[in-house]
C-alpha atoms as a PDB file:
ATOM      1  CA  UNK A   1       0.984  15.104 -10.528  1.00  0.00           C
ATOM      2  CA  UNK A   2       0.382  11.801  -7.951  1.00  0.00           C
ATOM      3  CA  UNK A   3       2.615   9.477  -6.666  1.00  0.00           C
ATOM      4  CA  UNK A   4       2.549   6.081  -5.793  1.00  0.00           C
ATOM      5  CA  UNK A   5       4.556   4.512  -3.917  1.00  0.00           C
ATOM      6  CA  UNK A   6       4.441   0.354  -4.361  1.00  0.00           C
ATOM      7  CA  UNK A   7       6.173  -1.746  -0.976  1.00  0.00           C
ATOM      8  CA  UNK A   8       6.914  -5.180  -0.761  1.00  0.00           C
ATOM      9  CA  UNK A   9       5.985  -6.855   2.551  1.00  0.00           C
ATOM     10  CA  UNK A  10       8.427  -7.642   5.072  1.00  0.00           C
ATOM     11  CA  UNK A  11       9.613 -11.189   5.064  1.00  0.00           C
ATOM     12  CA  UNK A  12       7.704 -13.908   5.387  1.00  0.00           C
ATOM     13  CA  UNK A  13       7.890 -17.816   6.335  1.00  0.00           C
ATOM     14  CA  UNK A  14       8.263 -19.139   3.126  1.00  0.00           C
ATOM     15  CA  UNK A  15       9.787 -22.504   4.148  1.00  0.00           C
ATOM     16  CA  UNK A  16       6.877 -22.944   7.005  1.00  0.00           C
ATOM     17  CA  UNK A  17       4.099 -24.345   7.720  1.00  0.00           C
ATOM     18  CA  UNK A  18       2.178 -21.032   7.412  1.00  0.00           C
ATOM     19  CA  UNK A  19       3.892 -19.078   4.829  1.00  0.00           C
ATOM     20  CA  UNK A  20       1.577 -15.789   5.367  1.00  0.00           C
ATOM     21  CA  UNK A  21       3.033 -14.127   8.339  1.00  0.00           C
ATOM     22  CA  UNK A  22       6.003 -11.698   8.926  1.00  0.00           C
ATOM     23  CA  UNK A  23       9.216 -13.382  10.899  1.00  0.00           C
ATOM     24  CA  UNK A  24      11.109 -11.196  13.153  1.00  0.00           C
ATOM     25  CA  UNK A  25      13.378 -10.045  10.221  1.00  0.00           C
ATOM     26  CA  UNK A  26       9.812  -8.536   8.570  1.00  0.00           C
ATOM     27  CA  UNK A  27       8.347  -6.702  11.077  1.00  0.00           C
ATOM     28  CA  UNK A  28      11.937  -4.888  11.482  1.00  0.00           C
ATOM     29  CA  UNK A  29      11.840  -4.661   7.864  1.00  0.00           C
ATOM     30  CA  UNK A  30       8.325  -3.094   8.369  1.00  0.00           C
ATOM     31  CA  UNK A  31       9.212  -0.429  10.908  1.00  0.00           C
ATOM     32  CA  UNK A  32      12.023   0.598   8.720  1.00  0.00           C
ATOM     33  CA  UNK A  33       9.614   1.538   5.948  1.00  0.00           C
ATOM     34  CA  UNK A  34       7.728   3.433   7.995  1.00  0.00           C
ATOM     35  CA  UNK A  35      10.803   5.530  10.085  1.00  0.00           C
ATOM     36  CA  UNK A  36      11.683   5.599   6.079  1.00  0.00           C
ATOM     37  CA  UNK A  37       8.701   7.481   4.982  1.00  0.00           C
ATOM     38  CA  UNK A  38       8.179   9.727   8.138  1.00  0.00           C
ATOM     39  CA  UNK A  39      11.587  10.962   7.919  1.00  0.00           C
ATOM     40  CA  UNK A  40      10.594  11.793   4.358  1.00  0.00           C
ATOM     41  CA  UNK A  41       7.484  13.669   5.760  1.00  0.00           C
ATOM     42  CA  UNK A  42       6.096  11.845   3.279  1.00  0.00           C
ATOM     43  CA  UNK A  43       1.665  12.596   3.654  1.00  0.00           C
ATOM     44  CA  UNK A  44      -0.350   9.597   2.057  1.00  0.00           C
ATOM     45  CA  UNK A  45      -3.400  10.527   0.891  1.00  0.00           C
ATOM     46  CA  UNK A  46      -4.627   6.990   0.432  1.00  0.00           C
ATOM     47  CA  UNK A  47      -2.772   3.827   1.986  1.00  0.00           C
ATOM     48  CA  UNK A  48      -3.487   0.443   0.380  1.00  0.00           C
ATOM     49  CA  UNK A  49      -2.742  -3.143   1.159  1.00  0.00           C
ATOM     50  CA  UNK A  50      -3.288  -6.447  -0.170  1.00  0.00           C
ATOM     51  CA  UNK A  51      -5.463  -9.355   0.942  1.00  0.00           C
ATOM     52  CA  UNK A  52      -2.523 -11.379   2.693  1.00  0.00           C
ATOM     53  CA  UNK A  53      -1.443 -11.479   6.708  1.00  0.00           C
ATOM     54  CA  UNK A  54       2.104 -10.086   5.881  1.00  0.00           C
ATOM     55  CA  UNK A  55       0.625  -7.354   3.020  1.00  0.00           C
ATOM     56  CA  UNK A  56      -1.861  -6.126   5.782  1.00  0.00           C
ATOM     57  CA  UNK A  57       0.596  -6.736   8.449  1.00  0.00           C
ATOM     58  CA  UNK A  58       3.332  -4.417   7.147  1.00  0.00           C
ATOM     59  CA  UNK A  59       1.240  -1.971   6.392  1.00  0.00           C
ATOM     60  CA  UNK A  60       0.296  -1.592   9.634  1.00  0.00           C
ATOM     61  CA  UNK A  61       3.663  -1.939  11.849  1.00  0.00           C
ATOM     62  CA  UNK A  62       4.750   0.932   8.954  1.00  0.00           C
ATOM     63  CA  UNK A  63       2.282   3.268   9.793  1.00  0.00           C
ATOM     64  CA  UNK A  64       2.283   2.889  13.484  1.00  0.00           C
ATOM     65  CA  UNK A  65       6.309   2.905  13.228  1.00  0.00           C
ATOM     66  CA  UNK A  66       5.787   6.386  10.812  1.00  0.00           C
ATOM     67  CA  UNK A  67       3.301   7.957  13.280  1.00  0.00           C
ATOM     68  CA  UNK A  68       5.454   7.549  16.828  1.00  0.00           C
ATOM     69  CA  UNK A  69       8.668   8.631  14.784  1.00  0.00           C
ATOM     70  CA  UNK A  70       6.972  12.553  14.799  1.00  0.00           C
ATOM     71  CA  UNK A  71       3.872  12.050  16.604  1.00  0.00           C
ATOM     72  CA  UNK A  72       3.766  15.901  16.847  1.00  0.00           C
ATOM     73  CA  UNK A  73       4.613  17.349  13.243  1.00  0.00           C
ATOM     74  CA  UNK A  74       3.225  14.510  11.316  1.00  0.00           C
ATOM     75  CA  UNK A  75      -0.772  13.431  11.124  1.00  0.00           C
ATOM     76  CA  UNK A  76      -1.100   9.562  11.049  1.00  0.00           C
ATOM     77  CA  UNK A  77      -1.318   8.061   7.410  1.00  0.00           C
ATOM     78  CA  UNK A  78      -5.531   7.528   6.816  1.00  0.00           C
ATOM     79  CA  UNK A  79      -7.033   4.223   7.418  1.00  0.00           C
ATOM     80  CA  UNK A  80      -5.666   1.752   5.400  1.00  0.00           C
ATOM     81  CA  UNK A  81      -8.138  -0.047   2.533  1.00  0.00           C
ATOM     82  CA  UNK A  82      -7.675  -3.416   1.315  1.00  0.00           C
ATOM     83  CA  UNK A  83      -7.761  -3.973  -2.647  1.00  0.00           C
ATOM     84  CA  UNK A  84      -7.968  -7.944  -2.866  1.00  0.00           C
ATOM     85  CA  UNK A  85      -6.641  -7.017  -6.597  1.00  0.00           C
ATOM     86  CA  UNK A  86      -2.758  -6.463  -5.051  1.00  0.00           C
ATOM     87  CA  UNK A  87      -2.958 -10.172  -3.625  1.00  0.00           C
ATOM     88  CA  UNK A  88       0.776 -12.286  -4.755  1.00  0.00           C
ATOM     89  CA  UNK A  89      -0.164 -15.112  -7.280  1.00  0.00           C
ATOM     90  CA  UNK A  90      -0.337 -18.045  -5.689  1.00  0.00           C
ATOM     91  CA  UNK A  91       3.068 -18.858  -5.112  1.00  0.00           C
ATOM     92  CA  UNK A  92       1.968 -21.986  -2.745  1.00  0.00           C
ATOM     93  CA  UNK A  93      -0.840 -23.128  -5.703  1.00  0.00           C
ATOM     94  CA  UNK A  94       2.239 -23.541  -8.271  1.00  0.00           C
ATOM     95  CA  UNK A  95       4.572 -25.312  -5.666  1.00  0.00           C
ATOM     96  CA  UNK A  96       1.983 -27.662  -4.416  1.00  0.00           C
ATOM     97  CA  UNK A  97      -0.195 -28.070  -7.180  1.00  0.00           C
ATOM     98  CA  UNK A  98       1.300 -27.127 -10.809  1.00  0.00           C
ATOM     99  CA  UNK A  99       5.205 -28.585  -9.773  1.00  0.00           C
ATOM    100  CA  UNK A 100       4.023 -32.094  -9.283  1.00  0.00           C
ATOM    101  CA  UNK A 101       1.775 -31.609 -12.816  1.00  0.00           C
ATOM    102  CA  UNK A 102       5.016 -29.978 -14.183  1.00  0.00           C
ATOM    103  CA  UNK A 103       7.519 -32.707 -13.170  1.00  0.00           C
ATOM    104  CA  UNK A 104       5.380 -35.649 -14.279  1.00  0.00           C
ATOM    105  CA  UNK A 105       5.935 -33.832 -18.104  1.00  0.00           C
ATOM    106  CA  UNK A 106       9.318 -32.202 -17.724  1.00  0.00           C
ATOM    107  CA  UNK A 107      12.467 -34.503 -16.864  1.00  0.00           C
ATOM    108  CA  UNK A 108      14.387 -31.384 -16.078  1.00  0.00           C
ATOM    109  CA  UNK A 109      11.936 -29.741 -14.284  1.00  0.00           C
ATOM    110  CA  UNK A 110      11.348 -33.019 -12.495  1.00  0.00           C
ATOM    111  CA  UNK A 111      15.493 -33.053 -11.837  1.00  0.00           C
ATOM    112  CA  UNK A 112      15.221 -29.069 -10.418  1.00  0.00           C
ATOM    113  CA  UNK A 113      12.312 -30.258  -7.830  1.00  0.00           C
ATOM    114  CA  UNK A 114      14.414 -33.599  -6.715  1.00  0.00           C
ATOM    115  CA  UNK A 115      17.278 -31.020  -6.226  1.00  0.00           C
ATOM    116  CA  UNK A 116      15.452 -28.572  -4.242  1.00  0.00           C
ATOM    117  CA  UNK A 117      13.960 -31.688  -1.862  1.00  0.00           C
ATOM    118  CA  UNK A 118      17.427 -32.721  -1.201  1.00  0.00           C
ATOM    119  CA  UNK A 119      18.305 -29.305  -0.042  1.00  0.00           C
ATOM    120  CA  UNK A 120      15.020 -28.298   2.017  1.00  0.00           C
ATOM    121  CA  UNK A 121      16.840 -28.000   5.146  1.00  0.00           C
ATOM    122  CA  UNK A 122      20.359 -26.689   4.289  1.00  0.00           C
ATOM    123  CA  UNK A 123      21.595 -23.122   4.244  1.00  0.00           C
ATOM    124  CA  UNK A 124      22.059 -22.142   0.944  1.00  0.00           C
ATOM    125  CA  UNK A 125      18.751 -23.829   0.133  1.00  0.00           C
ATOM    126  CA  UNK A 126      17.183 -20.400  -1.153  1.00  0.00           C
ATOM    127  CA  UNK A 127      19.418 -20.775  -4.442  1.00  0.00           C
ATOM    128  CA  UNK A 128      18.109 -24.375  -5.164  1.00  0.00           C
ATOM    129  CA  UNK A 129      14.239 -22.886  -4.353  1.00  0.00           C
ATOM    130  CA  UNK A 130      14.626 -20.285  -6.640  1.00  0.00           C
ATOM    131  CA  UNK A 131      16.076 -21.778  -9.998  1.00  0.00           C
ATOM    132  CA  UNK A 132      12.615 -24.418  -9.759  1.00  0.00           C
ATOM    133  CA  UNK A 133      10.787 -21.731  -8.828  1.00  0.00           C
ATOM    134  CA  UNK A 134      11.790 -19.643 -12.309  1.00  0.00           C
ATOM    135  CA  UNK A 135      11.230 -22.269 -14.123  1.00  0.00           C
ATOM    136  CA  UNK A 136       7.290 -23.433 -12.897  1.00  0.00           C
ATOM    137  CA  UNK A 137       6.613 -19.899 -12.842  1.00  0.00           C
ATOM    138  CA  UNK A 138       8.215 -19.305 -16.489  1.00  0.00           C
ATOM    139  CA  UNK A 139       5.413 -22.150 -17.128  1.00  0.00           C
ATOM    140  CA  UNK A 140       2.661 -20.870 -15.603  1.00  0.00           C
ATOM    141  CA  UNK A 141       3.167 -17.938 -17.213  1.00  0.00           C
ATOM    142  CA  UNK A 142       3.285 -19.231 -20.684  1.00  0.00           C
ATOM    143  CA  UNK A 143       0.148 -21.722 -19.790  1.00  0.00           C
ATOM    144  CA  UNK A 144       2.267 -24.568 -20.533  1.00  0.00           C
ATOM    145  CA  UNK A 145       1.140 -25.880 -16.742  1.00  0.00           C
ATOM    146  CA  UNK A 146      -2.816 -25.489 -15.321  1.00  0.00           C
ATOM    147  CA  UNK A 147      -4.828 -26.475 -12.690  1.00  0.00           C
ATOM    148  CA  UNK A 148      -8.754 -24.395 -12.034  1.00  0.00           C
ATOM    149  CA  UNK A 149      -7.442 -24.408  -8.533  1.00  0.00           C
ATOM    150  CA  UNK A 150      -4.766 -22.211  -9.439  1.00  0.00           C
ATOM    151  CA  UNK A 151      -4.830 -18.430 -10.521  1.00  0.00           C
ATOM    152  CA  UNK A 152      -4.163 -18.005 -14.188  1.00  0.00           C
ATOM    153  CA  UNK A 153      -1.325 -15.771 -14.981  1.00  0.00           C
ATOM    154  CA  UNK A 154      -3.630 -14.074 -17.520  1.00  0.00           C
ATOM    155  CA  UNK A 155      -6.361 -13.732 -14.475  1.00  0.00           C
ATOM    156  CA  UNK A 156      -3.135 -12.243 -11.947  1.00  0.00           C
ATOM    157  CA  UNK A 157      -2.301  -9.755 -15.181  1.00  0.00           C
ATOM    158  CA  UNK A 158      -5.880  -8.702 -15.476  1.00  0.00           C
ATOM    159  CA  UNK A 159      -6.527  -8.065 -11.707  1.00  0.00           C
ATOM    160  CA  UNK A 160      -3.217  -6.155 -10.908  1.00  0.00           C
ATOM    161  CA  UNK A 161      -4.028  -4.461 -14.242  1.00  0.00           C
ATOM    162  CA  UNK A 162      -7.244  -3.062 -13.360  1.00  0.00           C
ATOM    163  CA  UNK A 163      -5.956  -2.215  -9.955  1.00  0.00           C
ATOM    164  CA  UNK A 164      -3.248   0.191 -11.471  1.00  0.00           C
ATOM    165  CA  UNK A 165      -5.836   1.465 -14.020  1.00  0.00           C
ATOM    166  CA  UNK A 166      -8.236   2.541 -10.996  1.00  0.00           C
ATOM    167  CA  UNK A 167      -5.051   4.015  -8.898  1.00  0.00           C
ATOM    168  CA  UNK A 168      -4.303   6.123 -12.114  1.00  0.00           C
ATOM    169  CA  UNK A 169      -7.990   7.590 -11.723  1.00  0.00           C
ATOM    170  CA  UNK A 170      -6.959   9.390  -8.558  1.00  0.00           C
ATOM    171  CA  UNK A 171      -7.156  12.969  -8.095  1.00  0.00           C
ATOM    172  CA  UNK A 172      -3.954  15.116  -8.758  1.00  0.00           C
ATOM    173  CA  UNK A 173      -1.888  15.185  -5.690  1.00  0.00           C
ATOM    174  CA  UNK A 174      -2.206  11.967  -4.771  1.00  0.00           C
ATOM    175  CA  UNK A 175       0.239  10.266  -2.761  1.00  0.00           C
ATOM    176  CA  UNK A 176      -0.497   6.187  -2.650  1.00  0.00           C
ATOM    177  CA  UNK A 177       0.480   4.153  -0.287  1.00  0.00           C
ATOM    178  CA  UNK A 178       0.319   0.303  -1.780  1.00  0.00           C
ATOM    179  CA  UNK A 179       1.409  -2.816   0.320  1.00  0.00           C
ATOM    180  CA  UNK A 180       1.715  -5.642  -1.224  1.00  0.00           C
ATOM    181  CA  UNK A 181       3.901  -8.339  -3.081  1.00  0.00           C
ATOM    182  CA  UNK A 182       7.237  -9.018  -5.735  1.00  0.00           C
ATOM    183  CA  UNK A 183       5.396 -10.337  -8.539  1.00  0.00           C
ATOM    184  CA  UNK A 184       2.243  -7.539  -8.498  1.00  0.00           C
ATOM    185  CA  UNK A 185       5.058  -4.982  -8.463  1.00  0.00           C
ATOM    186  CA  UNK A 186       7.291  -6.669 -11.307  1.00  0.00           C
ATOM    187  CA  UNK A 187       3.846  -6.418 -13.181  1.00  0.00           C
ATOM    188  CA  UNK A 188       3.040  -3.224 -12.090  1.00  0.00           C
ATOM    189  CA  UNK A 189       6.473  -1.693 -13.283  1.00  0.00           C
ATOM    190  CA  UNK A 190       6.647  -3.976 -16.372  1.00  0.00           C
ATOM    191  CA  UNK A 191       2.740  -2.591 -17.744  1.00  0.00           C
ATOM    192  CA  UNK A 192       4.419   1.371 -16.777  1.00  0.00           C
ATOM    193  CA  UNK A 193       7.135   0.451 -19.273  1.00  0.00           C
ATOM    194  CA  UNK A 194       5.404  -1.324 -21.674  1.00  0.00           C
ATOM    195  CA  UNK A 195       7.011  -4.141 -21.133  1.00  0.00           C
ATOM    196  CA  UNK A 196       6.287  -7.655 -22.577  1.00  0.00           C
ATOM    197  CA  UNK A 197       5.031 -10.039 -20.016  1.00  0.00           C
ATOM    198  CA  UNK A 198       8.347 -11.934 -19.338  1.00  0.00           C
ATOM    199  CA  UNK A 199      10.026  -8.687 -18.065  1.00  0.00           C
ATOM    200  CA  UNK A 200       7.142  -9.187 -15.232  1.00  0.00           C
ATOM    201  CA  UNK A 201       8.924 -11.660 -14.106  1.00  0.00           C
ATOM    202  CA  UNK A 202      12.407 -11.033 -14.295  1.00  0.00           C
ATOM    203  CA  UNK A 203      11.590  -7.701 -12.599  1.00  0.00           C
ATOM    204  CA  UNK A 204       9.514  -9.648  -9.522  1.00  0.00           C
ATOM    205  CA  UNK A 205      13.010 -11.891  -8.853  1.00  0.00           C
ATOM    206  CA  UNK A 206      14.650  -8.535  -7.979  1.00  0.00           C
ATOM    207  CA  UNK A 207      12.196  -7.275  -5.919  1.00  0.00           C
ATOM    208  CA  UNK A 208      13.379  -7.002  -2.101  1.00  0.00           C
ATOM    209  CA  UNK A 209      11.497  -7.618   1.116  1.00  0.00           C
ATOM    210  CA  UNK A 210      10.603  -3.872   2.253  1.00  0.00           C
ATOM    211  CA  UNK A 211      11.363  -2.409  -0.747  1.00  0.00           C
ATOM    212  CA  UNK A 212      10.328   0.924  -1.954  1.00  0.00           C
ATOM    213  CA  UNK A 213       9.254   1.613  -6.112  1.00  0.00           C
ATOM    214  CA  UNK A 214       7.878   4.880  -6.812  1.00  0.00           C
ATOM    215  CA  UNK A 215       6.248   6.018  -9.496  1.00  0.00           C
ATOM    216  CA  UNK A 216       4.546   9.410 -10.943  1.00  0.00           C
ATOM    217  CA  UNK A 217       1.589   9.630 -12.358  1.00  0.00           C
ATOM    218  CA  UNK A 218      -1.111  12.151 -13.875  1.00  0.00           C
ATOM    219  CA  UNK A 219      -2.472  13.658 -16.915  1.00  0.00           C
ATOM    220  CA  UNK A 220      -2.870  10.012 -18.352  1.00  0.00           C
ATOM    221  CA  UNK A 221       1.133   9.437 -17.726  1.00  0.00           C
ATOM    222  CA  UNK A 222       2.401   6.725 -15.526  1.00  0.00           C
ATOM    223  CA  UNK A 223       6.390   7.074 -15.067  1.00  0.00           C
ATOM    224  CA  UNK A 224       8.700   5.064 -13.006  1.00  0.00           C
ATOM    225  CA  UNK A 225      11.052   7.018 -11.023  1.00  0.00           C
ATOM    226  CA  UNK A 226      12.960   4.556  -9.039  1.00  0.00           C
ATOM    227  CA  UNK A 227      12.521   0.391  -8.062  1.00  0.00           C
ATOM    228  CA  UNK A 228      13.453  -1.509  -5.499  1.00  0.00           C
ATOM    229  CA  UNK A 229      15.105   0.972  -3.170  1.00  0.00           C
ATOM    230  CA  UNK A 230      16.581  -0.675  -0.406  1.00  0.00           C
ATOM    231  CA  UNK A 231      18.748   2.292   1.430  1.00  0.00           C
ATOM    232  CA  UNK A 232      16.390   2.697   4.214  1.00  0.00           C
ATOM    233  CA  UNK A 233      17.444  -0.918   5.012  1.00  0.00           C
ATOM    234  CA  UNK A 234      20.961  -1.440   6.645  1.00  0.00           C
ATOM    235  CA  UNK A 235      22.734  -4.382   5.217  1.00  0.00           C
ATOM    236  CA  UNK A 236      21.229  -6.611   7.951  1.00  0.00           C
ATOM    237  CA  UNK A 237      17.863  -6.136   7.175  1.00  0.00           C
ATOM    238  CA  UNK A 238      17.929  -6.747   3.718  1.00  0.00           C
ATOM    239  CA  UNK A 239      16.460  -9.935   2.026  1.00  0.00           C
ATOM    240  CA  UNK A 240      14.655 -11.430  -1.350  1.00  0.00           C
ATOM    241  CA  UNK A 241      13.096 -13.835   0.685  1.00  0.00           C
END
């Protein structure tokens, strides 16, 4: 049997100008993963990240961080690949360009929006964030909202699809390394289960920033063992965004 072992980046800048990069609280989010693993002894075989600065970025403060933990006992995790298939969906292509096309249809949408502007720059603005962004992405999802300069959800399903599909291809005794985002991994776990496409979602909104979900697979079987670990993260280092 083969495991693989699916992390979500450290945190980003979500609220910033550039939203690809790790803040401070990500990279120590990052270097957790990777004391994580090492003290594990955990031996990838194969270490995978996504197209995106804080995918690739993770990946590599974890490895470094997993290396100099037992530089002696433990070889350094093989050169990381990049799989443009575990990119996120493109979170800033539905806020910029499918909310505006959303509002101008959907009063309550349009009233969710208006109440996120007016909380931009307060604390607690996260909570205000996230109930739009369930709802545009419930729409995307269901094709009720398009743009061509936006990824499809039924593109995002086929490319994470076919990225899993390949992983499952592996030789026995794999163990996979894969960096990358909350909504590949929602899908990821969601097509294990069977799951219908909405689960994707829900799944994704639980997903925390340096996360660990592991799954087994082999012989044709993919099973999910655990999602969304978080223990390797004290209380202060743990985020959804």
């Amino acid at each position: 049997m083969s495991e693989l072992i699916l992390i979500r980046h450290g945190q980003a800048t979500p609220f910033e100008q550039d939203t690809d990069r790790l803040s401070a609280l990500g990279e120590q989010q990052a270097r957790a993963v990777g004391l994580a693993l090492a003290a594990e002894e955990v031996a990838p075989t194969h270490v995978l990240h996504g197209p995106l600065v804080r995918q690739r970025r993770t990946a590599e403060i974890a490895a470094g961080a997993a290396h100099f933990a037992d530089p002696d006992s433990l070889p350094p995790w093989p050169e990381a690949v990049q799989d443009a298939r575990l990119a996120e969906y493109d979170g800033d292509g539905l806020i910029r360009t499918l909310a505006p096309l959303l509002a101008a249809q959907d009063e309550g949408f349009a009233a969710a929006a208006q109440r996120f502007q007016e909380r931009r720059d307060v604390p607690d603005r996260n909570r205000a964030f996230q109930l739009m962004l369930e709802e545009l992405a419930g729409a995307w999802q269901e094709g009720t909202v398009t743009h061509p300069a936006v990824e499809g959800w039924a593109a995002f399903r086929s490319r994470v699809h076919a990225a899993l599909t390949d992983l499952l291809r592996l030789s026995s005794g794999s163990s996979v390394l894969a960096f990358t985002s909350g909504g590949v991994i929602g899908l990821m776990v969601a097509l294990a289960l069977d799951a219908p496409d909405a689960a994707a979602l829900e799944l994704n909104w639980r997903v925390r920033n340096g996360s660990l979900t592991r799954l087994t697979f082999g012989g044709g079987r993919l099973s999910l063992d655990t999602f969304n670990e978080v223990a390797h993260l004290p209380p202060d280092l743990r985020s959804w965004r």
